[in-house]
Structure formats: structure tokens, C-alpha cells
PDB file of N, CA and C in Angstrom:
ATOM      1  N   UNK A   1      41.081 -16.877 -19.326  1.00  0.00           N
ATOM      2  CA  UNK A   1      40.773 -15.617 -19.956  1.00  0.00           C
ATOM      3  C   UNK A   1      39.485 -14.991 -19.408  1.00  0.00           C
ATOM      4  N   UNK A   2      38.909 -15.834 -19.151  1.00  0.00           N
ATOM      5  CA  UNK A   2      37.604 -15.288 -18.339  1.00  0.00           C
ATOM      6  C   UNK A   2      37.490 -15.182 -17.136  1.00  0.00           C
ATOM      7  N   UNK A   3      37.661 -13.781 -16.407  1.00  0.00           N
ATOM      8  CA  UNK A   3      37.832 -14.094 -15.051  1.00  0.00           C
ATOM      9  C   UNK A   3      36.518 -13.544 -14.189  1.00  0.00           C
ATOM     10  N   UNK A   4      36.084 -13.709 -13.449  1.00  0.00           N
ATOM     11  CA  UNK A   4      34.976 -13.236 -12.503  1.00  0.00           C
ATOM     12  C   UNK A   4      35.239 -12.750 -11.440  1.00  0.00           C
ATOM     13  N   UNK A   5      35.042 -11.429 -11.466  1.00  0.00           N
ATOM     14  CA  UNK A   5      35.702 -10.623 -10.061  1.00  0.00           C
ATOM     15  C   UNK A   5      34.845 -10.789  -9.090  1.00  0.00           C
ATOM     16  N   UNK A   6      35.108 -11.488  -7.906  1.00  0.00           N
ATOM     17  CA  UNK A   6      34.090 -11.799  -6.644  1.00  0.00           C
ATOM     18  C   UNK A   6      33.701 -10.440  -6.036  1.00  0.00           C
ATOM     19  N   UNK A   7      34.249  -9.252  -6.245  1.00  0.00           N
ATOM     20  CA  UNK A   7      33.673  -8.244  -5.543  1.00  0.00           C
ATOM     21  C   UNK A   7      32.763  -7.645  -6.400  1.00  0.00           C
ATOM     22  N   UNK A   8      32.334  -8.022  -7.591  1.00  0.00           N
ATOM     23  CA  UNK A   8      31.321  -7.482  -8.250  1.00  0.00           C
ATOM     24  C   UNK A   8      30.265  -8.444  -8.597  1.00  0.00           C
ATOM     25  N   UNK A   9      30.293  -9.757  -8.301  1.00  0.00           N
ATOM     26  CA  UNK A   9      29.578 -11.181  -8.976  1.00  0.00           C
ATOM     27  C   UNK A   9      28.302 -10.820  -8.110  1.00  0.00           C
ATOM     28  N   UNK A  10      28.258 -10.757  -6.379  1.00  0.00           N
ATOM     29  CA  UNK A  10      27.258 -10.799  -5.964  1.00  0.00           C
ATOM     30  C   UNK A  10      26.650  -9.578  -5.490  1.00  0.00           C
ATOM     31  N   UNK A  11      27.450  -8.221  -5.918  1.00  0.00           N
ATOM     32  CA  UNK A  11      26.878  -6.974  -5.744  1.00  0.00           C
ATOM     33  C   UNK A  11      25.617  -6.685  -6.488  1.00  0.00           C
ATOM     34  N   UNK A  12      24.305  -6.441  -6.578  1.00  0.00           N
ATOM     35  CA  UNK A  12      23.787  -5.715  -7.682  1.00  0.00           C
ATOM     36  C   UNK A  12      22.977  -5.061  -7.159  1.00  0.00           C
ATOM     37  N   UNK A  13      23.293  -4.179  -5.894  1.00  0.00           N
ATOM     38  CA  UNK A  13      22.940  -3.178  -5.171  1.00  0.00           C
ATOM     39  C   UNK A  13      21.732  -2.795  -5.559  1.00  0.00           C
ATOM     40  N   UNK A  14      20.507  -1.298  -5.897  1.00  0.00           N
ATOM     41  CA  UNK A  14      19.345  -1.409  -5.216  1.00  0.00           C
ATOM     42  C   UNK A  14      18.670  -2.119  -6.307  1.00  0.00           C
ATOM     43  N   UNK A  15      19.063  -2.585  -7.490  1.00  0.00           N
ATOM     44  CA  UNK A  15      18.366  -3.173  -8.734  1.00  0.00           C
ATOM     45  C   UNK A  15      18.776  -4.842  -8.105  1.00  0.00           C
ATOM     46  N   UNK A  16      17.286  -5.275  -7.594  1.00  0.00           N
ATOM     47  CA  UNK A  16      18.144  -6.379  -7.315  1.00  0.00           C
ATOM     48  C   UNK A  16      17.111  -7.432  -8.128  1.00  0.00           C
ATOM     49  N   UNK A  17      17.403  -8.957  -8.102  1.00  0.00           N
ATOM     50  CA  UNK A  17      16.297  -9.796  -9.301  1.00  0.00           C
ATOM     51  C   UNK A  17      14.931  -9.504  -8.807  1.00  0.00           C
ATOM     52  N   UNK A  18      14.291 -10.102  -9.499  1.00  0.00           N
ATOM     53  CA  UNK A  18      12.941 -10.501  -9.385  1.00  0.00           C
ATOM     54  C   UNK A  18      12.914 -12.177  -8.092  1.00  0.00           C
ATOM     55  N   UNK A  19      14.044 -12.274  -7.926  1.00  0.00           N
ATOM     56  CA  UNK A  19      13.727 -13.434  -6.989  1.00  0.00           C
ATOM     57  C   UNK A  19      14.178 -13.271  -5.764  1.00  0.00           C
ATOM     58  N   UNK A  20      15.246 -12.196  -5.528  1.00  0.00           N
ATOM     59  CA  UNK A  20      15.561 -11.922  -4.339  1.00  0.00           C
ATOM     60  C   UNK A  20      14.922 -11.318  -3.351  1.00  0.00           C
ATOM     61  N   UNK A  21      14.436 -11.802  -2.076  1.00  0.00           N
ATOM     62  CA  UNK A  21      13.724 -11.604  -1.005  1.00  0.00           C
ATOM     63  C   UNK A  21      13.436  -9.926  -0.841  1.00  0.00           C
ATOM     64  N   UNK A  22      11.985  -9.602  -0.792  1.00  0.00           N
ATOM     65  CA  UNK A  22      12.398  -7.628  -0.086  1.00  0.00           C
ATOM     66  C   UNK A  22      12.986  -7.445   0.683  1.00  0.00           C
ATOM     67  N   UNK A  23      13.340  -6.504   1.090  1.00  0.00           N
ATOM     68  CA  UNK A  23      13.508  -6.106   2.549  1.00  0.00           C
ATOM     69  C   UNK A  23      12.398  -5.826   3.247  1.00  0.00           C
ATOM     70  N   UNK A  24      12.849  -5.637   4.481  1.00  0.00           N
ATOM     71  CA  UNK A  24      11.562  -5.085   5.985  1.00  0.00           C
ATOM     72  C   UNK A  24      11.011  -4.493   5.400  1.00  0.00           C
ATOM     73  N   UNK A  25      11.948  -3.019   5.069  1.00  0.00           N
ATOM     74  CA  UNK A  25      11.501  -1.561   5.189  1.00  0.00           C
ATOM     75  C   UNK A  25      10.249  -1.521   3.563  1.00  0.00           C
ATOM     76  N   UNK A  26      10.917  -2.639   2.333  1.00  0.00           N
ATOM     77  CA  UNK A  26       9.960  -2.959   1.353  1.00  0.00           C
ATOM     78  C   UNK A  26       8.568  -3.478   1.856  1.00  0.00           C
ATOM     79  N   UNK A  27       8.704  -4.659   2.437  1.00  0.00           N
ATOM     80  CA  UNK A  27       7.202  -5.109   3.021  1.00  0.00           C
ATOM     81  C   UNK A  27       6.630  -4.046   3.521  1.00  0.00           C
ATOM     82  N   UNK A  28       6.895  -3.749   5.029  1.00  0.00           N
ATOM     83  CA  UNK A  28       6.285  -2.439   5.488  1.00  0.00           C
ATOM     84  C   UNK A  28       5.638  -1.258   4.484  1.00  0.00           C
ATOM     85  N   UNK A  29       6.491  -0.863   3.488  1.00  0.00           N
ATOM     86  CA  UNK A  29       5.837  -0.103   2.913  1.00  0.00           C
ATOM     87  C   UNK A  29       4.958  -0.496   1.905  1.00  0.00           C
ATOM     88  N   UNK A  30       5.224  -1.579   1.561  1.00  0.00           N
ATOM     89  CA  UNK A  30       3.529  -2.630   0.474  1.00  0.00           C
ATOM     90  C   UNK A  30       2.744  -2.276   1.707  1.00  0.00           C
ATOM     91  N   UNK A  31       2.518  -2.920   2.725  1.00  0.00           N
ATOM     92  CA  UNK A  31       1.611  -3.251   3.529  1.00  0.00           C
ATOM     93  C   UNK A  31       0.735  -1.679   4.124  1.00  0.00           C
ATOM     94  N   UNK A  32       1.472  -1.264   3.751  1.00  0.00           N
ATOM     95  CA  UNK A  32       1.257   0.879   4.423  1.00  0.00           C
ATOM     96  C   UNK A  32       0.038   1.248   3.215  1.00  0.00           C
ATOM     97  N   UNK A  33       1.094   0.785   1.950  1.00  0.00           N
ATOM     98  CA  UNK A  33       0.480   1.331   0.908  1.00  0.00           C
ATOM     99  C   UNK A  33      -0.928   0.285   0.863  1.00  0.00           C
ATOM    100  N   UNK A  34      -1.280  -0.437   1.143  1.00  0.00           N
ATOM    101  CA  UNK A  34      -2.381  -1.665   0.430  1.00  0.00           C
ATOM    102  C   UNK A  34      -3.162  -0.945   1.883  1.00  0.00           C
ATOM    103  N   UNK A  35      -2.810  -0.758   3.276  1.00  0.00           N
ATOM    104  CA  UNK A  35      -4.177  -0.294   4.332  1.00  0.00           C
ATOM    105  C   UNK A  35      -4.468   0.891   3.663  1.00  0.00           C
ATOM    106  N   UNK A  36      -3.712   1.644   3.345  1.00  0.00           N
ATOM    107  CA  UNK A  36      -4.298   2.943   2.606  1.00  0.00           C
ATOM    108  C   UNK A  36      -5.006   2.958   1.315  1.00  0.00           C
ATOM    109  N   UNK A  37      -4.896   2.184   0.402  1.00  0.00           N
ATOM    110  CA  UNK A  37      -5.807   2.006  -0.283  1.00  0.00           C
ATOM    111  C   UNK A  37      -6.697   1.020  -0.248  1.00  0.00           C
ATOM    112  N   UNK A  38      -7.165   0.080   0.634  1.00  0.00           N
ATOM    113  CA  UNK A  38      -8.486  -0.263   1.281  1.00  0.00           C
ATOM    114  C   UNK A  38      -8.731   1.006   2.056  1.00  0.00           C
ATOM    115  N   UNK A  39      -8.486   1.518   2.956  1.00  0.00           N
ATOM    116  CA  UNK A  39      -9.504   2.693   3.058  1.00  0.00           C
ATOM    117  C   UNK A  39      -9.776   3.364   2.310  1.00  0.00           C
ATOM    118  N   UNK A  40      -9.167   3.790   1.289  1.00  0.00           N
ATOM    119  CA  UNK A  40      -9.819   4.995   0.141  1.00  0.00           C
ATOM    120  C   UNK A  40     -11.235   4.261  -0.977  1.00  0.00           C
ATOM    121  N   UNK A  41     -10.712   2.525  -0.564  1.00  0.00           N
ATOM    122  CA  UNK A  41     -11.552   1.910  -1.368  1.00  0.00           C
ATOM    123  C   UNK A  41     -13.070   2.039  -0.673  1.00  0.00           C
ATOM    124  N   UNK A  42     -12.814   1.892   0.605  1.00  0.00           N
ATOM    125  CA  UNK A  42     -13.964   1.925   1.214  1.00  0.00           C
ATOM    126  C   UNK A  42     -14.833   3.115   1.871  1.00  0.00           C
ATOM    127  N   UNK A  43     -13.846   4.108   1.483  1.00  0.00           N
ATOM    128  CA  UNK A  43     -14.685   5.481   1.869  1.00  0.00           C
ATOM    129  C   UNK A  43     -15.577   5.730   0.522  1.00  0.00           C
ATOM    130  N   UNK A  44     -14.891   5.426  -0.685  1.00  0.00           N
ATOM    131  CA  UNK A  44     -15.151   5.718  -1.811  1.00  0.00           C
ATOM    132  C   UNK A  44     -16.261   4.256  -2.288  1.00  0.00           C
ATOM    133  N   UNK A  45     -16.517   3.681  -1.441  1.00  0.00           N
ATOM    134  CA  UNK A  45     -17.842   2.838  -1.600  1.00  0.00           C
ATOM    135  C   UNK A  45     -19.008   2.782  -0.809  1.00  0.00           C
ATOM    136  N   UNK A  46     -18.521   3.667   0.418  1.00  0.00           N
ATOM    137  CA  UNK A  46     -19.347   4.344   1.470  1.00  0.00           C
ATOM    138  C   UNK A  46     -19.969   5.476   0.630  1.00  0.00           C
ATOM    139  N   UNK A  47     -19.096   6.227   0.250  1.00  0.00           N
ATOM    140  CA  UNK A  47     -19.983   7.072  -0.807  1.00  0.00           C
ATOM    141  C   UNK A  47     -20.915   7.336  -1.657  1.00  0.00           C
ATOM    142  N   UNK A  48     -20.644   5.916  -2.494  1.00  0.00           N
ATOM    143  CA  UNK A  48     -21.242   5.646  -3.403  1.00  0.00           C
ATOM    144  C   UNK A  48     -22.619   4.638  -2.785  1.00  0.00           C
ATOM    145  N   UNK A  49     -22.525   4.031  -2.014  1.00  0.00           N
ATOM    146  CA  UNK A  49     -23.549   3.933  -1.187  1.00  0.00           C
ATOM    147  C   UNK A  49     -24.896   4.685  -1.090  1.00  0.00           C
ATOM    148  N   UNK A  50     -24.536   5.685  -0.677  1.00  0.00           N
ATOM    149  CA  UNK A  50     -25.127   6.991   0.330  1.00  0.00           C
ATOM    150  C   UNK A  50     -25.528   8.255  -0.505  1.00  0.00           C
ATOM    151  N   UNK A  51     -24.957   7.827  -1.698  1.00  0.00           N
ATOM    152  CA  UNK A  51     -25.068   9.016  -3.125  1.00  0.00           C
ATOM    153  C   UNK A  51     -26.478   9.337  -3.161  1.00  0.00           C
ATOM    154  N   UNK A  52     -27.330   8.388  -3.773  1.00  0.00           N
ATOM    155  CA  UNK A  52     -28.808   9.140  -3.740  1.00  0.00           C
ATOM    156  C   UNK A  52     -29.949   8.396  -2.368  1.00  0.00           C
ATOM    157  N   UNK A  53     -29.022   8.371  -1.492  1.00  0.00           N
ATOM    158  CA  UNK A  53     -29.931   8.793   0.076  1.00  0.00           C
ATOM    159  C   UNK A  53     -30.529  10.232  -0.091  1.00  0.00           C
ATOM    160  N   UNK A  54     -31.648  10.007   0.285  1.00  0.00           N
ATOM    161  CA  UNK A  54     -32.573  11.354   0.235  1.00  0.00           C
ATOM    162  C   UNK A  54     -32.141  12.069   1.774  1.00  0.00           C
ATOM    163  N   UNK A  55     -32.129  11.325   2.895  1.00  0.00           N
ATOM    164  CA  UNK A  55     -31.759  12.054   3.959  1.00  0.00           C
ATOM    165  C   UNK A  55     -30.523  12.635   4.023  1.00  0.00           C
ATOM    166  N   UNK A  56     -29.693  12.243   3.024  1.00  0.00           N
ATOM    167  CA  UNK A  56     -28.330  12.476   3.074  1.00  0.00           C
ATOM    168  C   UNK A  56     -27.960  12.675   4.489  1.00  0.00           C
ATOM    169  N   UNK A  57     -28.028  11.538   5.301  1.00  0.00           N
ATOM    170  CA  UNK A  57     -27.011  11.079   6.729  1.00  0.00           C
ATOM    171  C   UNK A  57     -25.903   9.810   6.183  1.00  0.00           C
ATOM    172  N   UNK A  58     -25.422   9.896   6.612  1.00  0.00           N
ATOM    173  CA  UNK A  58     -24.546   8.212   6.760  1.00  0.00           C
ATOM    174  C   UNK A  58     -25.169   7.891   7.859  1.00  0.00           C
ATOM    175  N   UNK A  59     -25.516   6.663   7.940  1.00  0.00           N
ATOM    176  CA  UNK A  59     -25.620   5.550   9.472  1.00  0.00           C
ATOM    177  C   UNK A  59     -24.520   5.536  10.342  1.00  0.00           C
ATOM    178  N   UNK A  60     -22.855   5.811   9.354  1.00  0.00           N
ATOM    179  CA  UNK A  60     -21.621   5.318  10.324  1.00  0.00           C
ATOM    180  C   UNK A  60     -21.546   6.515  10.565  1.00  0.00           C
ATOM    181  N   UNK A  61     -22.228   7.799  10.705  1.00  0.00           N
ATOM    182  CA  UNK A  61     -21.377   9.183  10.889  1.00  0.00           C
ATOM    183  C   UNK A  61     -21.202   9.492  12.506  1.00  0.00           C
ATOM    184  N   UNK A  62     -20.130  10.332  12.961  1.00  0.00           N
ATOM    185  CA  UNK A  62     -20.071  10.071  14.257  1.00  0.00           C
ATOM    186  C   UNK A  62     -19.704   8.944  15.008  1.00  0.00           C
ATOM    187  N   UNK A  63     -18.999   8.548  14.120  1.00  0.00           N
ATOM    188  CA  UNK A  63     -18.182   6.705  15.312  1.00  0.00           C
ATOM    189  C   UNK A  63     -17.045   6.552  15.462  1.00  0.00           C
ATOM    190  N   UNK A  64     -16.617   8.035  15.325  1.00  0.00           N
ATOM    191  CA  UNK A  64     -15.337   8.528  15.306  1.00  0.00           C
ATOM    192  C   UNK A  64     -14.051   7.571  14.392  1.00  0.00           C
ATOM    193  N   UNK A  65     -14.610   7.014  13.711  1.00  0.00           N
ATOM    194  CA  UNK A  65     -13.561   5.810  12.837  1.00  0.00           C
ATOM    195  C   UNK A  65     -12.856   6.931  12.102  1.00  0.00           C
ATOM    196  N   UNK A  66     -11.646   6.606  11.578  1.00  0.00           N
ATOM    197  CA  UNK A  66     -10.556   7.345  10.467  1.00  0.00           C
ATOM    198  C   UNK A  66     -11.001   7.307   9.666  1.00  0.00           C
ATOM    199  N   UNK A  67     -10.707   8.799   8.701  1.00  0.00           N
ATOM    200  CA  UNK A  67     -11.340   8.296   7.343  1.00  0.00           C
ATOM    201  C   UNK A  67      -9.471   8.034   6.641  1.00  0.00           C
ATOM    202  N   UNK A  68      -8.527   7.702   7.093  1.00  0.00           N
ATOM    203  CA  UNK A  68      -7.207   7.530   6.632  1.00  0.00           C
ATOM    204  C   UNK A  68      -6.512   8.960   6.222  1.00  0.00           C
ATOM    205  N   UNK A  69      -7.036  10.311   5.952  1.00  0.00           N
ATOM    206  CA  UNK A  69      -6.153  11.641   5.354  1.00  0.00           C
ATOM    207  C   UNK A  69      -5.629  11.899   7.207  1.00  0.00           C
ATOM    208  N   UNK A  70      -4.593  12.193   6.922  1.00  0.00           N
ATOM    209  CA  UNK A  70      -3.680  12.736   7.990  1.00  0.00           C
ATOM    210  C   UNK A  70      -3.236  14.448   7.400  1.00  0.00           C
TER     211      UNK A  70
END
């Protein structure tokens, strides 16, 4: 009486468990998202740094580094 249809047992398309492996395209985009917010972390502590500098220069200005906005 109880039957288990094999074409639906191991489907559970984009809702998938909590234990099943990501995909690529998942990692990649953790890993996109986490460099982008270490840089925002660190512009935004460069900042705060440099807040009540009286010369108001940065030391790093001009070293052509990214600040991450595209």
C-alpha cells in the first residue's frame, strides 16, 4: 500500500537539505560575497582609523589598491 515513486524520492530540486554538498557556482558566490565584505570591512576601518587625523591624509593614499566599488 505504500509505494515510493523513484522519480520523485531523490528529486528535491533547488530546496535541497542542509547536508547536501553546494554547488561550484554556490561556493564561488560565498567566496565573492565574503572578499567583498572584507574589503568594505577594511575600508570602513581605514576610515575609522584616519577619522580624527588632523592632517587628514591617509598614509595608503595613492597605491593605487581597489577600494572594491566597480
Amino acid at each position: 500500500m505504500n509505494e515510493v515513486n523513484p522519480d520523485t524520492f531523490h528529486d528535491h530540486g533547488p530546496h535541497q537539505h542542509a547536508h547536501a554538498a553546494p554547488t561550484t557556482q554556490q561556493i564561488r558566490t560565498v567566496g565573492q560575497r565574503r572578499r567583498e565584505a572584507e574589503e568594505k570591512l577594511e575600508h570602513h576601518l581605514e576610515e575609522a582609523r584616519h577619522k580624527g587625523d588632523p592632517s587628514g591624509e591617509h598614509p595608503d593614499a595613492g597605491d593605487g589598491a581597489s577600494d572594491g566599488e566597480e
